[in-house]
Protein backbone atom coordinates (compact mmCIF):
# COMPACT_ATOMS: atom_id res chain seq x y z
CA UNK A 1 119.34 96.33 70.63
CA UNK A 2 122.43 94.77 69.39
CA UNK A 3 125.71 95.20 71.17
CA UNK A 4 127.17 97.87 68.92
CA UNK A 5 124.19 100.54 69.34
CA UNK A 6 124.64 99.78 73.67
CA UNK A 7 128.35 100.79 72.79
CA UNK A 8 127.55 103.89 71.33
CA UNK A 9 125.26 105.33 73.69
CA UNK A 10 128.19 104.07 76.12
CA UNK A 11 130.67 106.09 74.69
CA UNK A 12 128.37 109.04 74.08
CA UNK A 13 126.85 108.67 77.55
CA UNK A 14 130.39 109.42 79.29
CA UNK A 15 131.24 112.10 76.81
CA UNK A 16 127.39 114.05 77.52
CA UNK A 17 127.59 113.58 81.52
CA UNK A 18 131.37 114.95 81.47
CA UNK A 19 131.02 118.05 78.98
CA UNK A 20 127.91 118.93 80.74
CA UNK A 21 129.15 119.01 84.41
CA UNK A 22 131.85 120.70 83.41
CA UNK A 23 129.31 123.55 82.28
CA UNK A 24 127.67 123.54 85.25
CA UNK A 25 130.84 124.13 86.77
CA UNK A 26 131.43 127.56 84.65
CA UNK A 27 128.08 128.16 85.95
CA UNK A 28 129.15 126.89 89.79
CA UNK A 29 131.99 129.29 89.87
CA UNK A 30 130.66 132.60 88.31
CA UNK A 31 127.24 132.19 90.55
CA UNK A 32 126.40 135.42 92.51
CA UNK A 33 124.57 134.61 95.92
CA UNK A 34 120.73 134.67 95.88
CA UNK A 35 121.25 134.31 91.94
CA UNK A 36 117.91 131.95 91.55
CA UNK A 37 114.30 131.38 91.80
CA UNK A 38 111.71 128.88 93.43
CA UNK A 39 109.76 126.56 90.82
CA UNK A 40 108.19 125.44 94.20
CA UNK A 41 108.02 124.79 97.86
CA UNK A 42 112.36 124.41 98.22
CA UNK A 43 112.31 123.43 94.79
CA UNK A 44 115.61 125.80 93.48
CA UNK A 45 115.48 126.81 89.36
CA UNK A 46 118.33 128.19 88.26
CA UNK A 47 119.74 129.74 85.01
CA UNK A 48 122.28 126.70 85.05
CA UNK A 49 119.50 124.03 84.83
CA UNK A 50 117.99 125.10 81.90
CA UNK A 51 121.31 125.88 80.23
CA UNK A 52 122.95 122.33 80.62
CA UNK A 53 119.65 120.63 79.45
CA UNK A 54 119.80 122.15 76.66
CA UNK A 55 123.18 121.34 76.03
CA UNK A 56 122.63 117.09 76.77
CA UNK A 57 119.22 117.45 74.62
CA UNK A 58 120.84 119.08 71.68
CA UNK A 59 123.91 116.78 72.10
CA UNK A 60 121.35 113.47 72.52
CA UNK A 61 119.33 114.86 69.50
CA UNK A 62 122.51 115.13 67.53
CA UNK A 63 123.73 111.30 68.36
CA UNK A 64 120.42 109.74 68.41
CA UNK A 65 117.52 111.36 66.44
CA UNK A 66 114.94 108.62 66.98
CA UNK A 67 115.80 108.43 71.06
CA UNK A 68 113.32 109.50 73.11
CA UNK A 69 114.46 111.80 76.37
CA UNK A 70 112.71 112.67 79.50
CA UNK A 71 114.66 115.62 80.88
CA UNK A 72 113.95 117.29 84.38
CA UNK A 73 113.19 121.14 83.07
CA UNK A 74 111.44 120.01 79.96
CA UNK A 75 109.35 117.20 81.58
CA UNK A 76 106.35 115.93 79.32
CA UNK A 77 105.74 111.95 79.68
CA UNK A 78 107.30 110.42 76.62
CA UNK A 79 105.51 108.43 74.49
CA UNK A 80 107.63 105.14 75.05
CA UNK A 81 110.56 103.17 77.08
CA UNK A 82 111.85 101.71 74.74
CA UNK A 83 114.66 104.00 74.05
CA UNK A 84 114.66 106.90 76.44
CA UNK A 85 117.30 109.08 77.83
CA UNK A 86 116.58 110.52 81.55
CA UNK A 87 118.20 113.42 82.06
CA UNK A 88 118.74 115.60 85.48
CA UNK A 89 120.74 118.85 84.29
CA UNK A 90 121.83 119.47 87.96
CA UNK A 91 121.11 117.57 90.87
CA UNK A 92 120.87 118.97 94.06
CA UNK A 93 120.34 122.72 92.81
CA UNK A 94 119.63 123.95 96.31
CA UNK A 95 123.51 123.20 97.33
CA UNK A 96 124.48 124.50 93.75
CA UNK A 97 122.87 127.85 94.22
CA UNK A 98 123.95 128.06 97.29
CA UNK A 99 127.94 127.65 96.80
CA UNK A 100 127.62 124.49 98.09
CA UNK A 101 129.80 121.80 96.18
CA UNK A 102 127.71 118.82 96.42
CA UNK A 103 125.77 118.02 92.88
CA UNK A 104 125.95 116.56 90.20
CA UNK A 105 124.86 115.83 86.71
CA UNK A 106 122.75 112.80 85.97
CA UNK A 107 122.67 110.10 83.19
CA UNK A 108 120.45 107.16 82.31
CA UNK A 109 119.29 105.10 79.42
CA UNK A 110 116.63 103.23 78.99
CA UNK A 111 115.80 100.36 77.06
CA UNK A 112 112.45 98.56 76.45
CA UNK A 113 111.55 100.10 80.32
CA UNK A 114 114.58 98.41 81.49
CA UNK A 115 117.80 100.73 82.89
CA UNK A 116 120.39 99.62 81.27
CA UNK A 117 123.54 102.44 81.32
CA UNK A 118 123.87 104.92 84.23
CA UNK A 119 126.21 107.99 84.21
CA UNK A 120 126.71 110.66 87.45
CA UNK A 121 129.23 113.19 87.76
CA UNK A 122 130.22 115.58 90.12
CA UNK A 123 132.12 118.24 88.56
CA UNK A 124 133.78 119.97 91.35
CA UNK A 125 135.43 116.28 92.69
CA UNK A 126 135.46 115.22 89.59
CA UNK A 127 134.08 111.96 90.59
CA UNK A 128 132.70 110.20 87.87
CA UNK A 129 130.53 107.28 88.36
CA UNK A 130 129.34 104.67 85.79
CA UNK A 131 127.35 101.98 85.55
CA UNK A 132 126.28 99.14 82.71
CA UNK A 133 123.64 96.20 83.32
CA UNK A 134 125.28 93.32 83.93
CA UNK A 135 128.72 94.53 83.27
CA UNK A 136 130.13 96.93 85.86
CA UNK A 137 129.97 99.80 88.54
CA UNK A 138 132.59 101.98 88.24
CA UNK A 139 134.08 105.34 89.88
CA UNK A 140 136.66 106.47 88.08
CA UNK A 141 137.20 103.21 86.07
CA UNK A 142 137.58 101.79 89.46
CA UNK A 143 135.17 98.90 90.37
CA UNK A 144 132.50 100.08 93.80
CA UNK A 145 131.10 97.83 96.41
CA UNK A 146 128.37 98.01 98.28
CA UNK A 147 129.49 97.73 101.97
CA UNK A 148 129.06 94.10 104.21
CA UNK A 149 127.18 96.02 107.18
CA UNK A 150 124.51 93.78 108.75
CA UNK A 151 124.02 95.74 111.87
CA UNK A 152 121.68 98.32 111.31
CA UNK A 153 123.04 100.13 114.41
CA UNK A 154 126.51 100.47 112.43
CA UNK A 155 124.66 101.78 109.27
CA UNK A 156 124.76 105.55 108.21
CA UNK A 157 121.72 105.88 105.98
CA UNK A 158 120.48 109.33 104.44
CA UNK A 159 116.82 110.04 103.84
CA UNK A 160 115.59 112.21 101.42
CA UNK A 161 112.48 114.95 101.51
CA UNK A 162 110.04 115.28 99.37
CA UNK A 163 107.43 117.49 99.22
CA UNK A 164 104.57 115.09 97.99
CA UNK A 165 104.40 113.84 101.05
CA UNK A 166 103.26 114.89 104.37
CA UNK A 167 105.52 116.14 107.15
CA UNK A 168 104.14 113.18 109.27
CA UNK A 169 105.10 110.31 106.44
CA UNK A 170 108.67 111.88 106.16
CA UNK A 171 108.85 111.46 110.14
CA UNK A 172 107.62 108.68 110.32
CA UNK A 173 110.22 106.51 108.10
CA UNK A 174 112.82 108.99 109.98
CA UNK A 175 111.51 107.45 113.48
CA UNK A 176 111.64 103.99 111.96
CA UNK A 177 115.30 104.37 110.90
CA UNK A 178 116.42 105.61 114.43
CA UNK A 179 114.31 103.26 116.11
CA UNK A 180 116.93 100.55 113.90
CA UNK A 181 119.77 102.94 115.82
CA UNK A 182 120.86 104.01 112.29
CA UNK A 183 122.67 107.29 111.64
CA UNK A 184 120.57 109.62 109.57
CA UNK A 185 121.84 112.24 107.30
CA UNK A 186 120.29 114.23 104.47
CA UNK A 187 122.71 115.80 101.61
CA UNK A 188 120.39 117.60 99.35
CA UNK A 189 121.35 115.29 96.26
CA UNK A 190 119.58 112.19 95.71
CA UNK A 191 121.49 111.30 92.80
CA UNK A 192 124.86 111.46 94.76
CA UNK A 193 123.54 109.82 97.45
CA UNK A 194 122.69 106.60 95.74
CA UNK A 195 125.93 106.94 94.07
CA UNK A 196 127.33 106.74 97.60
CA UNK A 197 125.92 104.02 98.89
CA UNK A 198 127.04 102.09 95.63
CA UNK A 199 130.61 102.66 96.41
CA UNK A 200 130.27 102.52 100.44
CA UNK A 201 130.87 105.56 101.83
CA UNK A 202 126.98 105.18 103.60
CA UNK A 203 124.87 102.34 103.84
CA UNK A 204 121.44 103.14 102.37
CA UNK A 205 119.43 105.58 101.02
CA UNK A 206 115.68 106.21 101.40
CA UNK A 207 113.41 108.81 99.58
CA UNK A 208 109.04 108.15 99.87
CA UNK A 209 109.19 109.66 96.12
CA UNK A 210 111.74 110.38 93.82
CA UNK A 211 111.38 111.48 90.38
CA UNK A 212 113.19 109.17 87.59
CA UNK A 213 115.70 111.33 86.52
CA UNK A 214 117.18 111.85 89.91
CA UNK A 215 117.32 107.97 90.59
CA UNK A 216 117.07 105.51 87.71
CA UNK A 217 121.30 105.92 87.02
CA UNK A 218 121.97 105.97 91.06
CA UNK A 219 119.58 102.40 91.86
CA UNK A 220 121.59 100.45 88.35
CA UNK A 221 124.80 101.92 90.33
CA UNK A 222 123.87 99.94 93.71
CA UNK A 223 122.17 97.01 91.71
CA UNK A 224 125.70 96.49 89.95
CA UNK A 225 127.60 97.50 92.91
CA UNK A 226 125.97 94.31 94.55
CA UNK A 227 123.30 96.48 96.62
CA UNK A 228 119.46 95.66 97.07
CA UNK A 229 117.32 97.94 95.08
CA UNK A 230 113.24 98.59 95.57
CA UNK A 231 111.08 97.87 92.39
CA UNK A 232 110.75 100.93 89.47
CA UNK A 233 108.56 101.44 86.89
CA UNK A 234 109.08 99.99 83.16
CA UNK A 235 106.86 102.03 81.68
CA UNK A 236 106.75 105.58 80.10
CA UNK A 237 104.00 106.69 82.20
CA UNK A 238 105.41 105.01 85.52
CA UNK A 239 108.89 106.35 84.90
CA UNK A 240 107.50 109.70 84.54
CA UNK A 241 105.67 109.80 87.27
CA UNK A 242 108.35 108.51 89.93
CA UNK A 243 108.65 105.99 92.13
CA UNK A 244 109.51 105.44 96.30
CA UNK A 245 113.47 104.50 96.43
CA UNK A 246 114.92 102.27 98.43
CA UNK A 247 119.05 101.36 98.25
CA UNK A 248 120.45 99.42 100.52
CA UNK A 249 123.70 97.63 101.11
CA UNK A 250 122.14 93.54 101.19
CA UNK A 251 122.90 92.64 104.69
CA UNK A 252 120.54 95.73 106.18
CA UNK A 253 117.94 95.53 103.35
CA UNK A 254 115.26 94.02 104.64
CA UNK A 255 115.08 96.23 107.87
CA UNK A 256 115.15 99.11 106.17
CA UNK A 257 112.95 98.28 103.61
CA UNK A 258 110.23 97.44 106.74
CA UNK A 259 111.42 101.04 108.08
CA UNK A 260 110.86 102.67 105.16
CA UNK A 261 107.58 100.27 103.92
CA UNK A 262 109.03 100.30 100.80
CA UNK A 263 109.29 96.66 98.95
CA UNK A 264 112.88 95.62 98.06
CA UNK A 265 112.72 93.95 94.11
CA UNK A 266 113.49 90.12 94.91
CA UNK A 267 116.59 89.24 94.04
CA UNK A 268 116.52 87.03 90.99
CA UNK A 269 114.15 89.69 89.08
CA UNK A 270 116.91 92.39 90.43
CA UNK A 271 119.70 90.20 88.56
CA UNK A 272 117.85 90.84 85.54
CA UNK A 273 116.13 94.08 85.40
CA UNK A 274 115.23 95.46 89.15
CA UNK A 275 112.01 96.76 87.58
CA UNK A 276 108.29 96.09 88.33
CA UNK A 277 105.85 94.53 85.66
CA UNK A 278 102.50 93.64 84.57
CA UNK A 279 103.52 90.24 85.34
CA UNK A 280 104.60 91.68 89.08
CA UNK A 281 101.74 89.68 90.49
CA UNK A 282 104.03 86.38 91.45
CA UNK A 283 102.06 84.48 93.83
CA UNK A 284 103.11 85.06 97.90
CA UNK A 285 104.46 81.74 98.29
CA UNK A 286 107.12 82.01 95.38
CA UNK A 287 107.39 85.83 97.44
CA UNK A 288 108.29 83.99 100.62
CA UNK A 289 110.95 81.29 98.99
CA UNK A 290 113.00 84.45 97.36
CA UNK A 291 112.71 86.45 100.69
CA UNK A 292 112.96 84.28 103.75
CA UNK A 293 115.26 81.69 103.12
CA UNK A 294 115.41 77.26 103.26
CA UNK A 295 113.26 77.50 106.49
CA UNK A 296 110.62 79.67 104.28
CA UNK A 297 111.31 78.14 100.75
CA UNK A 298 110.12 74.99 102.69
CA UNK A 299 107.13 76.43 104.29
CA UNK A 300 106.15 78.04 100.95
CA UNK A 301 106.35 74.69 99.08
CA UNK A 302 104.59 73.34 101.47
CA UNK A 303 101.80 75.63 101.22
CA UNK A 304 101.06 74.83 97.88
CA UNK A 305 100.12 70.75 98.67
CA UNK A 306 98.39 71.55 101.42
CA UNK A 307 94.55 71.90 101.40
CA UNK A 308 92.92 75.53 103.14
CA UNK A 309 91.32 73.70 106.05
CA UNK A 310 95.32 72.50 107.38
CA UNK A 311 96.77 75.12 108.78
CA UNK A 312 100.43 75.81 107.55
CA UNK A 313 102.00 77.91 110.15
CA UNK A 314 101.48 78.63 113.13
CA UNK A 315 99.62 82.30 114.09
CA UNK A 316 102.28 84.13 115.44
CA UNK A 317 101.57 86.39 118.22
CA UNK A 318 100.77 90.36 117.67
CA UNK A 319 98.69 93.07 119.11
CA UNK A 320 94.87 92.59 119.08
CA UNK A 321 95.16 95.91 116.92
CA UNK A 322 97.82 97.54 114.83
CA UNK A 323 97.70 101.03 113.68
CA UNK A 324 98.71 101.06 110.04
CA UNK A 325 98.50 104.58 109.00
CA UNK A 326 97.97 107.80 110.72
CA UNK A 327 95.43 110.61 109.01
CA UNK A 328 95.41 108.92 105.90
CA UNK A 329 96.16 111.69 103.13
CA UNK A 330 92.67 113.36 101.98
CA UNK A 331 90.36 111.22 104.56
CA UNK A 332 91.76 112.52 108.26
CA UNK A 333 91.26 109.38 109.97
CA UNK A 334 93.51 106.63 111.16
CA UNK A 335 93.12 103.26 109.80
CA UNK A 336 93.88 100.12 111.78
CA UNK A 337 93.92 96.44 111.36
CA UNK A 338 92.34 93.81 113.73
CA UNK A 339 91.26 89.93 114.68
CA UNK A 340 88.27 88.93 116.58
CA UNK A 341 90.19 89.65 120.13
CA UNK A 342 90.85 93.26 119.36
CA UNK A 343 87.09 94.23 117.67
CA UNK A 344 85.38 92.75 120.42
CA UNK A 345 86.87 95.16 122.77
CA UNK A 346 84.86 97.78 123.18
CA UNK A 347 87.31 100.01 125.75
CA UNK A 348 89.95 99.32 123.45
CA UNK A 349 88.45 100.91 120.37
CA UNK A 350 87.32 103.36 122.47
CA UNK A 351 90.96 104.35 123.54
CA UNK A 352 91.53 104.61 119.51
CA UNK A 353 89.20 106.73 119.10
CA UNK A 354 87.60 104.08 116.49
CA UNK A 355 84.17 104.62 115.31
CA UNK A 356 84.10 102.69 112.07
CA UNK A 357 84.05 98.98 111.84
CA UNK A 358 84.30 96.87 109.05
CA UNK A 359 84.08 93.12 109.56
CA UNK A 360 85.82 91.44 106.44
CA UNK A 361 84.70 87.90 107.69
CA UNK A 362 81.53 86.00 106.93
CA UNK A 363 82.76 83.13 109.33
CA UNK A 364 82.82 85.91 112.59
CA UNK A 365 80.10 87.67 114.27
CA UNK A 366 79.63 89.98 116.70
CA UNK A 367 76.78 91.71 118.94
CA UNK A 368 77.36 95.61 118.90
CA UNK A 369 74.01 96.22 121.03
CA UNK A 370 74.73 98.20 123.58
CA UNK A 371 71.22 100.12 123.85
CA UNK A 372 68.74 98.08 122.81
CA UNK A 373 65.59 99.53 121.09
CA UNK A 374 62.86 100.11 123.53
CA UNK A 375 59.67 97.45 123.38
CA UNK A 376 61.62 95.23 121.34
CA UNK A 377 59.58 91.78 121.25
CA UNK A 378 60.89 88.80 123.78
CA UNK A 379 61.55 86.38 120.55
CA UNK A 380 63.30 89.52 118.67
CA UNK A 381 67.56 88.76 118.42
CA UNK A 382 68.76 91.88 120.30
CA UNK A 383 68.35 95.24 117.94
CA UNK A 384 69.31 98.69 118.52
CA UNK A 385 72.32 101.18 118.72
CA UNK A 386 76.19 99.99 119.27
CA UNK A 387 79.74 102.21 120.53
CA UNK A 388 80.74 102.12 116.90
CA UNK A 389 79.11 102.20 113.31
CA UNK A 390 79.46 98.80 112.02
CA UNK A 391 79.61 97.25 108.35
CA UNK A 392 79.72 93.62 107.51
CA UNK A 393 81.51 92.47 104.29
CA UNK A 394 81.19 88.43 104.07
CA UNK A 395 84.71 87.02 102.45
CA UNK A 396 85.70 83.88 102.79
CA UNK A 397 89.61 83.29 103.63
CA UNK A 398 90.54 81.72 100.58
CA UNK A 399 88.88 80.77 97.42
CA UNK A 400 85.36 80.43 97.13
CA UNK A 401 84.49 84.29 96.96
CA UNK A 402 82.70 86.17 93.45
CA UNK A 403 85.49 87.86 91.56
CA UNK A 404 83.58 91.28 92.47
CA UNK A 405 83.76 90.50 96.09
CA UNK A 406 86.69 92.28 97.42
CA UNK A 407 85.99 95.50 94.94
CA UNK A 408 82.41 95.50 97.21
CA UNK A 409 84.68 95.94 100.33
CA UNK A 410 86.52 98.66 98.60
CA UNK A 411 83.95 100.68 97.87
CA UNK A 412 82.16 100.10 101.52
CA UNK A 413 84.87 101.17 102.78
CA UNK A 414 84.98 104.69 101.43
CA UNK A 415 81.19 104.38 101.78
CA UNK A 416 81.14 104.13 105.26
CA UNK A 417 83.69 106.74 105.68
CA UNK A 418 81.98 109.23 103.40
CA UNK A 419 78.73 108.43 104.89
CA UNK A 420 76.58 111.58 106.81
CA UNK A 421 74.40 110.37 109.76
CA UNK A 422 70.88 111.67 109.53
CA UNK A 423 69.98 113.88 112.42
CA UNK A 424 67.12 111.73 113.78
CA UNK A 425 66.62 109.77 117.20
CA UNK A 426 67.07 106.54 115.44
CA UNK A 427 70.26 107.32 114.45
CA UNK A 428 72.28 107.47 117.84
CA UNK A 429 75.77 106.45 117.04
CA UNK A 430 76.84 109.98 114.22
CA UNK A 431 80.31 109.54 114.77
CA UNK A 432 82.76 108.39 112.55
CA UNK A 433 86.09 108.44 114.71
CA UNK A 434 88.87 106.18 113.05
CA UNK A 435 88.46 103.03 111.37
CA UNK A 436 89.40 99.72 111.79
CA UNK A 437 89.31 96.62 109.31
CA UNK A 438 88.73 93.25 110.43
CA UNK A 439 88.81 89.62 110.30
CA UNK A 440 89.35 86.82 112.22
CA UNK A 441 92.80 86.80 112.74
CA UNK A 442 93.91 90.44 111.33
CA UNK A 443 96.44 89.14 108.66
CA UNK A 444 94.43 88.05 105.42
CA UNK A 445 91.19 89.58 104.38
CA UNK A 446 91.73 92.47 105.73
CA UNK A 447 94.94 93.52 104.88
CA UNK A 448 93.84 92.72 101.51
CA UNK A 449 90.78 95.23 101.40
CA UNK A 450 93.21 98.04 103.28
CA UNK A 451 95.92 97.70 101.15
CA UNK A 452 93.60 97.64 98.02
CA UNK A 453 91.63 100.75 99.82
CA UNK A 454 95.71 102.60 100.48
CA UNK A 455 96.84 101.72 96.72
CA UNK A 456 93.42 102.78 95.39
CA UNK A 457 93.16 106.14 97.32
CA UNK A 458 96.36 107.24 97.59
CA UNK A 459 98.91 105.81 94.37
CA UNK A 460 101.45 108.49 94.98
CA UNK A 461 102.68 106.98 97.92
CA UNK A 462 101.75 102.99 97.52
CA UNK A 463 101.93 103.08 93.49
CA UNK A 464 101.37 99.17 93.66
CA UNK A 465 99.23 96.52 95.58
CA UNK A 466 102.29 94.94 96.38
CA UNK A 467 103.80 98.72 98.06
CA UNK A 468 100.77 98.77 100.30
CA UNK A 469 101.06 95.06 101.02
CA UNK A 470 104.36 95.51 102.35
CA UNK A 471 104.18 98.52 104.47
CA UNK A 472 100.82 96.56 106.24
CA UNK A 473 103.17 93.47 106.91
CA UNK A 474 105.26 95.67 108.93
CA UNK A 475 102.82 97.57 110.74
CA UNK A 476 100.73 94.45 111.69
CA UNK A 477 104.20 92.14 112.57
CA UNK A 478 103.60 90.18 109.83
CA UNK A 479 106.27 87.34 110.11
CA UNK A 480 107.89 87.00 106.75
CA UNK A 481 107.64 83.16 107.54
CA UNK A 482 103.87 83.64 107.10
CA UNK A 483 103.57 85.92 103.93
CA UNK A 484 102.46 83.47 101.69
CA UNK A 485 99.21 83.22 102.88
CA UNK A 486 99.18 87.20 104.54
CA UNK A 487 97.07 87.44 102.89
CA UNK A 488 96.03 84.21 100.81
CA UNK A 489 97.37 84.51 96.76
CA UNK A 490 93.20 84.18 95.83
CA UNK A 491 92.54 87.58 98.10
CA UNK A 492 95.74 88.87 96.24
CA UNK A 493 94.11 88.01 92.95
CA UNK A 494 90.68 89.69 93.72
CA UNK A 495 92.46 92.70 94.76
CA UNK A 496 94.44 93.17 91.46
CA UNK A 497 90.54 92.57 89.81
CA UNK A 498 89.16 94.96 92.04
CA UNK A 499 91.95 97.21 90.73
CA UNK A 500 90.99 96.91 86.97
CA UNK A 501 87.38 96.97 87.85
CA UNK A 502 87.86 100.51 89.52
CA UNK A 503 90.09 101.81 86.82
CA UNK A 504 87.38 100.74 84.21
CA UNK A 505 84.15 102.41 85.78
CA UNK A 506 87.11 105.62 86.61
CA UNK A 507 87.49 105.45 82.43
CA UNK A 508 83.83 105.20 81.74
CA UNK A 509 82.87 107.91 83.67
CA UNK A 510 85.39 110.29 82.15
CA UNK A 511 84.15 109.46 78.57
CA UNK A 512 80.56 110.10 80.00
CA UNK A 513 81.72 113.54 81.04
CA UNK A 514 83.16 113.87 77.57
């Protein structure tokens, strides 16, 4: 794309975003209360949505016949990113039908996946913000700035709701955010409230899903406004299905991107796109260097001379177990993450309510007997029934495991939760309780099998290994000084096989059904 056609769309992207807030401002002020309908659960439609689409879709068709566009009302996944307008009509169409004069209308282009021009207006301020890669943030041709906050208990950050999550997951990240003694405010437009932190008038912005159009123009805002951004989609298919946002002035990004347990985009990659790849699976170590500083970038190097058997950081302390999700969506139990002190504690699980075990490790053992079988024979190891229903899966902490290894734990996972208990004496132990997952120490296999189980089971909310990766890190205390090797790059790499292995037998059995 040479510099001529980025002009154009330029000049026609401030022209489109202007003429068509000012339309939804005819609409705005000749509104009658009560004057629209529900598409969904607090999702507002109104008359003025579908008319201002039109309008930017005839006016992009008119400009830019072979342009692809992806607008909010019309929404069908286009067939490509590589040059697709995103359009929101109105943003924030509860406050608009309700006479309230915070929206917007919302602006983005995208090129080979990549945002590269950003346009939101509010028509009733007549705040206009723009945005370019590389080239500017601007409200009303003045240059914005993210502010220099680095005390989260200064920060006003607003979270937004969505309704493809659960009640409990939008609490959740709320909790987080006031544990961080943040100020929390919601505004009802996601697209205005990324353009806000951009220019400083809040500090962050959080949303568990957001769809494309409402976002993509508001995160190149921040980005260019020197904000942290989380990772998006470059694909057709990603962009249209949305994405978790996270926008953040830098100095409070990483604490609110372990609030939130959404990954920030490292910073070099966020220089020059902000968008997550095929080629997102950079090792941990290089992770660790762009993350955590000399102290890390050291550490990291360091890891890479080193053989497995040296240890190259110290274990850092943390809870024998660490709840890492409550009533996981669709299986109703709560998953937790352990080492060897917390599985071998039988009152402890107990108090958990845990009744699933799964013992990544082959180089850890443990005796669950707690009724033995009667007339066992003297020279018999100890047999019988155990306080919890326990499953071994044999990986080694490092390299050295089959490529199908980790995939095995995937699906014994679900297996074991899935499985019904025969009604028999033999079978004494028939409840399943909650599960835990664990290894030696907790912090390598098996947050690689939980956050391949998370990503695999539920993509809406953890659309990448790398999502589910992040919020475990929190939830177990991960120290970032140790994410290199939590967990090790070869578990990493047998979880992104176990990925395409899954997808491939989910494609074969759909053409079987064919």
């Amino acid at each position: 794309m040479n510099t001529i056609d980025i002009a154009q769309r330029e000049a026609a992207l401030k022209r489109m975003v202007t003429e068509a807030g000012d339309t939804a401002l005819r609409f705005f002020h000749s509104r009658q209360a009560g004057e629209y309908e529900l598409k969904g659960h607090q999702d507002i439609l109104t008359e003025a949505d579908t008319f201002v689409e039109a309008f930017i879709l005839q006016a992009i068709g008119e400009a830019f016949p072979d342009d692809l566009i992806l607008g909010e009302e019309s929404a069908r996944q286009p067939a490509s990113a590589e040059s697709l307008w995103v359009v929101d009509p109105i943003d924030g169409t509860a406050n608009f039908a309700r006479g309230i004069a915070h929206f917007c209308v919302c602006l983005a282009w995208v090129h080979h996946g990549i945002t590269e021009l950003g346009a939101i207006y509010n028509p009733v301020s007549q705040e206009l913000y723009l945005a370019r890669r590389g080239h500017y943030a601007l409200k009303n041709d003045q240059p914005l700035r993210c502010t220099a906050v680095t005390d989260t208990q200064r920060a006003a950050v607003e979270l937004g709701w969505s309704a493809r999550h659960s009640q409990r997951r939008y609490l959740e990240v709320l909790t987080s955010l006031l544990d961080l003694g943040t100020s929390v405010r919601r505004g009802g437009s996601g697209a205005l409230a990324l353009a806000w932190v951009a220019e400083g008038r809040t500090d962050g912005y959080v949303e568990v899903h957001m769809n494309a159009w409402d976002c993509l123009a508001g995160m190149l805002l921040v980005r260019e406004a020197g904000g942290r951004i989380g990772l998006a989609p470059d694909t057709a298919e990603g962009i249209f299905n949305g994405l978790p946002v996270l926008a953040s002035a830098p100095g409070i990004a990483d604490a609110l991107a372990r609030a939130a347990g959404i990954p920030l985009a490292d910073e070099e990659r966020q220089h020059t796109s902000g968008h997550a790849s095929g080629a997102e699976a950079t090792s941990i170590a290089d992770e660790a260097m762009k993350r955590c500083g000399s102290e890390t970038h050291a550490a990291a190097t360091q890891a890479r001379s080193h053989t497995a058997a040296a240890p190259l950081t110290p274990l850092i302390p943390r809870p024998p177990i660490s709840l890492i999700m409550a009533d996981f969506p669709d299986w109703g139990v709560d998953i937790y993450i352990g080492g060897s002190a917390g599985v071998s504690d039988a009152a402890l699980l107990a108090r958990h309510d845990i009744g699933v075990v799964i013992n990544c490790a082959v180089n850890l053992d443990i005796d669950w007997v707690n009724a033995p079988e009667a007339g066992s024979a003297a020279h018999l190891l100890s047999h019988g029934a155990g306080p919890v229903r326990y499953y071994k899966l044999g990986l080694i902490d490092g390299e050295g495991n089959a490529p199908e290894m980790l995939h095995a734990g995937y699906q014994l996972m679900r297996s074991a939760l899935l499985q019904q208990i025969p009604d028999k004496a033999s079978y004494r132990n028939r409840r399943r309780g909650n599960i835990l997952v664990n290894c030696r120490g907790g912090r390598s296999r098996s947050v690689a099998l939980v956050a391949l189980f998370m990503h695999l089971e539920c993509p809406a909310r953890f659309p990448t290994l790398d999502a589910a990766i992040a919020l475990i890190r929190d939830r177990r205390q991960l120290h970032p000084d140790e994410w290199f090797e939590a967990p090790k790059p070869s578990l990493i790499r047998l979880a992104k096989h176990a990925i395409l292995r899954e997808r491939a037998i989910i494609a074969a059995e759909q053409r079987d059904e064919r």
